[in-house]
N, C-alpha and C. Protein backbone atom coordinates (compact mmCIF):
# COMPACT_ATOMS: atom_id res chain seq x y z
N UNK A 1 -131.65 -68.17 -74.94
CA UNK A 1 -131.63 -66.83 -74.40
C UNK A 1 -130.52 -66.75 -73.35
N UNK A 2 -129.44 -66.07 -73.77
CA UNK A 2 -128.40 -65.92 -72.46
C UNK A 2 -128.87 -64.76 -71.56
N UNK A 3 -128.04 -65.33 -70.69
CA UNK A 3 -128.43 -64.05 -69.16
C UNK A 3 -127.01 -64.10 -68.91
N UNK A 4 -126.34 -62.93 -68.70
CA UNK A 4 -125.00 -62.12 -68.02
C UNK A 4 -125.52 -62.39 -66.40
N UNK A 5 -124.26 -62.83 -65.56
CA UNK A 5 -124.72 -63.25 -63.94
C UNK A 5 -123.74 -62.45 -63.31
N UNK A 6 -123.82 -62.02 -62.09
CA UNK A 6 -122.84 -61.95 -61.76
C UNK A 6 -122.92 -62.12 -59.73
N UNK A 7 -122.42 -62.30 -59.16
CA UNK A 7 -122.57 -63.04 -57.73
C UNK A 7 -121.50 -63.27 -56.97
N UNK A 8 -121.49 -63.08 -55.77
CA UNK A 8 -120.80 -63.03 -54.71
C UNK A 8 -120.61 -64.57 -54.25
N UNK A 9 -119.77 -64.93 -53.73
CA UNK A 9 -119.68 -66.22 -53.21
C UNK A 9 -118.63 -66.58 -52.26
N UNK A 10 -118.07 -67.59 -52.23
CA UNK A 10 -117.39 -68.08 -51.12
C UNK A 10 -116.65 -69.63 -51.94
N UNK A 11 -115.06 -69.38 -51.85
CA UNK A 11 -114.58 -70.74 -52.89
C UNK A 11 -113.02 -71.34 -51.96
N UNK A 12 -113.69 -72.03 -51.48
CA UNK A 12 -112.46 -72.64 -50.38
C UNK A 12 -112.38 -71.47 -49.06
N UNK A 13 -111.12 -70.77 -49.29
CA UNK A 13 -110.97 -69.99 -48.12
C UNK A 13 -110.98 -67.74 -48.34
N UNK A 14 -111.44 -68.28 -49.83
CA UNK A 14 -111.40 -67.19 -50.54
C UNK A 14 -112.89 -66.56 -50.66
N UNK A 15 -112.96 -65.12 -50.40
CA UNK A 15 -114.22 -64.84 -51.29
C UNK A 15 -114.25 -64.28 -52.69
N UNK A 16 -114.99 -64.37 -53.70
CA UNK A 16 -115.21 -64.18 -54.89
C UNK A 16 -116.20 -63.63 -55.51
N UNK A 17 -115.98 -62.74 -56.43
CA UNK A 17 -117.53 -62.59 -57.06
C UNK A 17 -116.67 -63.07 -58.82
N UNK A 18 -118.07 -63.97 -59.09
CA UNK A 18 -117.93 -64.59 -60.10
C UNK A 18 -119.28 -64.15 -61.59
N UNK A 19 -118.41 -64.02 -62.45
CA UNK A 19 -119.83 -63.49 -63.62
C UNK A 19 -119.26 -64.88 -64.68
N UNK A 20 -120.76 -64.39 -65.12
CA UNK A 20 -120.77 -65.89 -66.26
C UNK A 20 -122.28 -65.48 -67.05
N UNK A 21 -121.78 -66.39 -67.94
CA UNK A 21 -122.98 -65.87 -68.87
C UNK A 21 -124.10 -67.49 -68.87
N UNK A 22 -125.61 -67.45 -68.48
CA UNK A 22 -126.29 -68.35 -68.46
C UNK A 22 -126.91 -68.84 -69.22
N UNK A 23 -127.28 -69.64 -70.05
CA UNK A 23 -128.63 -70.63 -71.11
C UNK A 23 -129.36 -71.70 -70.42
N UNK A 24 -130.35 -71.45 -70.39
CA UNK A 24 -131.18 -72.43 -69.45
C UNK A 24 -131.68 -73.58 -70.11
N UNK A 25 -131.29 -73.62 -71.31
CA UNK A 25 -131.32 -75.09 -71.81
C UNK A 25 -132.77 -75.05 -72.16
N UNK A 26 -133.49 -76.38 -72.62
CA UNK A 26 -134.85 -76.49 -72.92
C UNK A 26 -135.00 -78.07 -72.60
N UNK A 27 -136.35 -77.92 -72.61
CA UNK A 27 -136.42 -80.00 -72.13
C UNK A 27 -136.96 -80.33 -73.72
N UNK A 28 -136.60 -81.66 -73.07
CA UNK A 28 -136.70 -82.43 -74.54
C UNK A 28 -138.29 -82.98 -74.69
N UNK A 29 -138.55 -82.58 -76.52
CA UNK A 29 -140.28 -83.00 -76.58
C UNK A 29 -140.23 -84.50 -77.39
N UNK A 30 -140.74 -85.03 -77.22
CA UNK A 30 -141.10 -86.59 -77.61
C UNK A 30 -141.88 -86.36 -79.55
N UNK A 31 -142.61 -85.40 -79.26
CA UNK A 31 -143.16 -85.01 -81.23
C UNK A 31 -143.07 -83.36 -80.49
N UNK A 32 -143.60 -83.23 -81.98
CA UNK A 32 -144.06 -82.03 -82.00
C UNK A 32 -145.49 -81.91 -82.41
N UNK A 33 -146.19 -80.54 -81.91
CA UNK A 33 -147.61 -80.61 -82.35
C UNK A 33 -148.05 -81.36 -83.44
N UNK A 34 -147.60 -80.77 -84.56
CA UNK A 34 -147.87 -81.87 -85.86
C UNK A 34 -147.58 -83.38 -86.22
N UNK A 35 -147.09 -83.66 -85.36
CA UNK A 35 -146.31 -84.92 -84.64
C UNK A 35 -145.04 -85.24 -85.45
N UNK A 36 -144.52 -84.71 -86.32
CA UNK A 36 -143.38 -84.79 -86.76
C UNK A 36 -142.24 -85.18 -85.44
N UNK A 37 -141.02 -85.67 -85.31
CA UNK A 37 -140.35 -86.06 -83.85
C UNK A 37 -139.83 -84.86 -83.52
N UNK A 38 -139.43 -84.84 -82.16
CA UNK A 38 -139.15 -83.79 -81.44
C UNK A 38 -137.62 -83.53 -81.68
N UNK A 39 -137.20 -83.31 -80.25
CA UNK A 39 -135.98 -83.03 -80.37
C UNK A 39 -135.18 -83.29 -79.05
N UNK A 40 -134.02 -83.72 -78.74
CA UNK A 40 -133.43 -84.55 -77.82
C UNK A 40 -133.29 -82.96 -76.42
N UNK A 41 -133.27 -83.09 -75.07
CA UNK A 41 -133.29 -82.00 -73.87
C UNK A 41 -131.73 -81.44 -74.33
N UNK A 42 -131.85 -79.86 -74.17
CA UNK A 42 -130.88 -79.03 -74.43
C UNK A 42 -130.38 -78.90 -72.87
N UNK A 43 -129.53 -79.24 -72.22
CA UNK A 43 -128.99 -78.90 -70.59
C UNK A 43 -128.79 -77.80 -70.32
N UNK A 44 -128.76 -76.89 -69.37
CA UNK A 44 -128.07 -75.66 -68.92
C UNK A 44 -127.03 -75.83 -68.96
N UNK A 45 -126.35 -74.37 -69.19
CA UNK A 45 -125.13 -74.57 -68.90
C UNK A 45 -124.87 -73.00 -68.74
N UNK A 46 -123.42 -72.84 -68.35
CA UNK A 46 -122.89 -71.75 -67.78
C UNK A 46 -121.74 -71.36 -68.84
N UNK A 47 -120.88 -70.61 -69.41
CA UNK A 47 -119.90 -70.04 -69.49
C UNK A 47 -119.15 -68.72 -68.26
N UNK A 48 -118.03 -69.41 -67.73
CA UNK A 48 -117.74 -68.51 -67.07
C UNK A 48 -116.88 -67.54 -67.61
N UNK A 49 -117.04 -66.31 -67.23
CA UNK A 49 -116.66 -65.16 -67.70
C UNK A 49 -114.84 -64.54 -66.77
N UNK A 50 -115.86 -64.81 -65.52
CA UNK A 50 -114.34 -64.37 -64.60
C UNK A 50 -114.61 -64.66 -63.17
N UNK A 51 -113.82 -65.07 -62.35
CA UNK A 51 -113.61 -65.13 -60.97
C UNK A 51 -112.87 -64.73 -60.56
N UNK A 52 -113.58 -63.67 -59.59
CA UNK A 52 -112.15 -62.33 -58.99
C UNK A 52 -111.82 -62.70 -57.61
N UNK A 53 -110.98 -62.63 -57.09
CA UNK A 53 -110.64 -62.05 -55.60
C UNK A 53 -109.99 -60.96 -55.62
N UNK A 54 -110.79 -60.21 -54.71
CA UNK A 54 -110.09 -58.83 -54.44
C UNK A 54 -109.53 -58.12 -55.79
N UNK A 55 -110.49 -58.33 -56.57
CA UNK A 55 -110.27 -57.47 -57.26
C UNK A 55 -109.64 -57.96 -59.02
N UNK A 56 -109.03 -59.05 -58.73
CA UNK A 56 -107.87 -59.53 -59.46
C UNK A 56 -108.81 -60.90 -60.17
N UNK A 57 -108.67 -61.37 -61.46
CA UNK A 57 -109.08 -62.73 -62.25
C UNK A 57 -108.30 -63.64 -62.30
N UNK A 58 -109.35 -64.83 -61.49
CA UNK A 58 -108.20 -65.74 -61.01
C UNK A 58 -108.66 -67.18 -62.09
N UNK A 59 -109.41 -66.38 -63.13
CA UNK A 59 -109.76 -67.73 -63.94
C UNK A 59 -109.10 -67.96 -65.05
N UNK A 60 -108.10 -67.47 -65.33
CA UNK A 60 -107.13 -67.52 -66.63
C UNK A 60 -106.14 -68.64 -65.47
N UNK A 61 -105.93 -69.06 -64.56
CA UNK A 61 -104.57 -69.32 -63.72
C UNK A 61 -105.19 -71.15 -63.74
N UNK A 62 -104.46 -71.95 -63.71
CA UNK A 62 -104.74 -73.55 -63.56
C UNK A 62 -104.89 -73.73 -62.57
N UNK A 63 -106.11 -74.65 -63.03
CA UNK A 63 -107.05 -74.86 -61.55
C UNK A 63 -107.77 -76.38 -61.76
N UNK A 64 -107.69 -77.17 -60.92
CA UNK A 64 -108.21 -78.57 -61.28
C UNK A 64 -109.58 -78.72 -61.32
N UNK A 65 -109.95 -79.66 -62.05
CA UNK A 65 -111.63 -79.94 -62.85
C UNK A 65 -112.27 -79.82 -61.59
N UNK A 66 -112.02 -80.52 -60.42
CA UNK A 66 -113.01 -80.14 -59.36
C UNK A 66 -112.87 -79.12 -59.31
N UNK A 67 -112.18 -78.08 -59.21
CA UNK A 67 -112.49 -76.61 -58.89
C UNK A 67 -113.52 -76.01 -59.98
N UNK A 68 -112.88 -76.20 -61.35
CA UNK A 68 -114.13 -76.07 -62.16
C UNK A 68 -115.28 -76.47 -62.24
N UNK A 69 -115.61 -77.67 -61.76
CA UNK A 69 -116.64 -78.31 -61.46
C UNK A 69 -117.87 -77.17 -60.34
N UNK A 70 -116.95 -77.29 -59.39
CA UNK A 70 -117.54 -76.68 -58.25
C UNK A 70 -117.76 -75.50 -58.47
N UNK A 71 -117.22 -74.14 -59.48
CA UNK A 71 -117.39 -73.06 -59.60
C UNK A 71 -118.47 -73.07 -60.45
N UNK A 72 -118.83 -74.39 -61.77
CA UNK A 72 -119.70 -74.14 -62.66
C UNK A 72 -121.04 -74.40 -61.61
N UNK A 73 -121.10 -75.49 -60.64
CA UNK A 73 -122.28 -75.89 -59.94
C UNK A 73 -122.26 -74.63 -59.03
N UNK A 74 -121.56 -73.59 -58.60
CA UNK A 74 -122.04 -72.28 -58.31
C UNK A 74 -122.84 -71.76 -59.12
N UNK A 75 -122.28 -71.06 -60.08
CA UNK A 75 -123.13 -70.87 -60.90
C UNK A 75 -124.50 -71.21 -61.58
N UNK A 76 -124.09 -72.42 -61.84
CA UNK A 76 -125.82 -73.11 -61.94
C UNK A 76 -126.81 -72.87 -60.92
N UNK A 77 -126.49 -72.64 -59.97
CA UNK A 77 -127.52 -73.07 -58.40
C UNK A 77 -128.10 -71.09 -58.29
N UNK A 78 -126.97 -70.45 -58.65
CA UNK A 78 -127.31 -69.15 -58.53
C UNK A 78 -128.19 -68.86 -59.36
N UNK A 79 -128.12 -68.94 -60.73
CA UNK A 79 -128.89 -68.85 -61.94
C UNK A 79 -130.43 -69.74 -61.39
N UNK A 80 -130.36 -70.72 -61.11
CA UNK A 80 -131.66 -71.47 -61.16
C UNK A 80 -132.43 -70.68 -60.12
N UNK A 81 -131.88 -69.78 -58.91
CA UNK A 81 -131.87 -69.53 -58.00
C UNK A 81 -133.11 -68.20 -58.53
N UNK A 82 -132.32 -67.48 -59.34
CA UNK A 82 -132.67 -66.73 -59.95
C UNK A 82 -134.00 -66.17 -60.71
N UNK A 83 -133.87 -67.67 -61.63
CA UNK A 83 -135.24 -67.81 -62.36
C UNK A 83 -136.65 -67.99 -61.85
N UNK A 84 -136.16 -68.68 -60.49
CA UNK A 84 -137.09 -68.97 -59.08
C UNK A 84 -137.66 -67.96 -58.71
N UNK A 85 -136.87 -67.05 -58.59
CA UNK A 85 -137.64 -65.55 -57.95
C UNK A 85 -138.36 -64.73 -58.80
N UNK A 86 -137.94 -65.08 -60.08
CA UNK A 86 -138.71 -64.03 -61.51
C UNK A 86 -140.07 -64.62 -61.81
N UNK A 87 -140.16 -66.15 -61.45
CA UNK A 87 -141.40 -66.30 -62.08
C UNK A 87 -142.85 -66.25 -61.26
């Protein structure tokens, strides 16, 4: 089930609002009811969509894996953040 995100943030010295699209993954089952075997944990993950400043998308422009790194673990933390408050 994807979820469309979208969120305000803070990325070095810049502020940003960043959208991305979310899947919350599934955990992994050992059988299944009938006990046939399960199936190995699906992870979350993020696709990011865009990161603006002021207005402008700064995610088409080269940017090193830590930056990606750090923008996807935005995202993740917001999303989980999220699901926290819905349930």
């Amino acid at each position: 089930m994807k979820r469309r995100l979208k969120f305000d943030s803070y990325l070095g010295e810049h502020d940003v609002t960043i959208t991305f699209d979310f899947y919350p993954g599934r955990p992994a089952r050992m059988y299944l009811r009938n006990g046939d075997p399960g199936y190995p944990e699906d992870p979350a993950e993020c696709d990011i969509i865009s990161v603006e400043v002021h207005g402008c998308d700064i995610a088409g422009e080269d940017h090193s894996d830590a930056w990606w790194e750090m923008v996807e673990q935005k995202c993740l933390d917001h999303a989980f953040e999220q699901m926290e408050r819905t349930e």
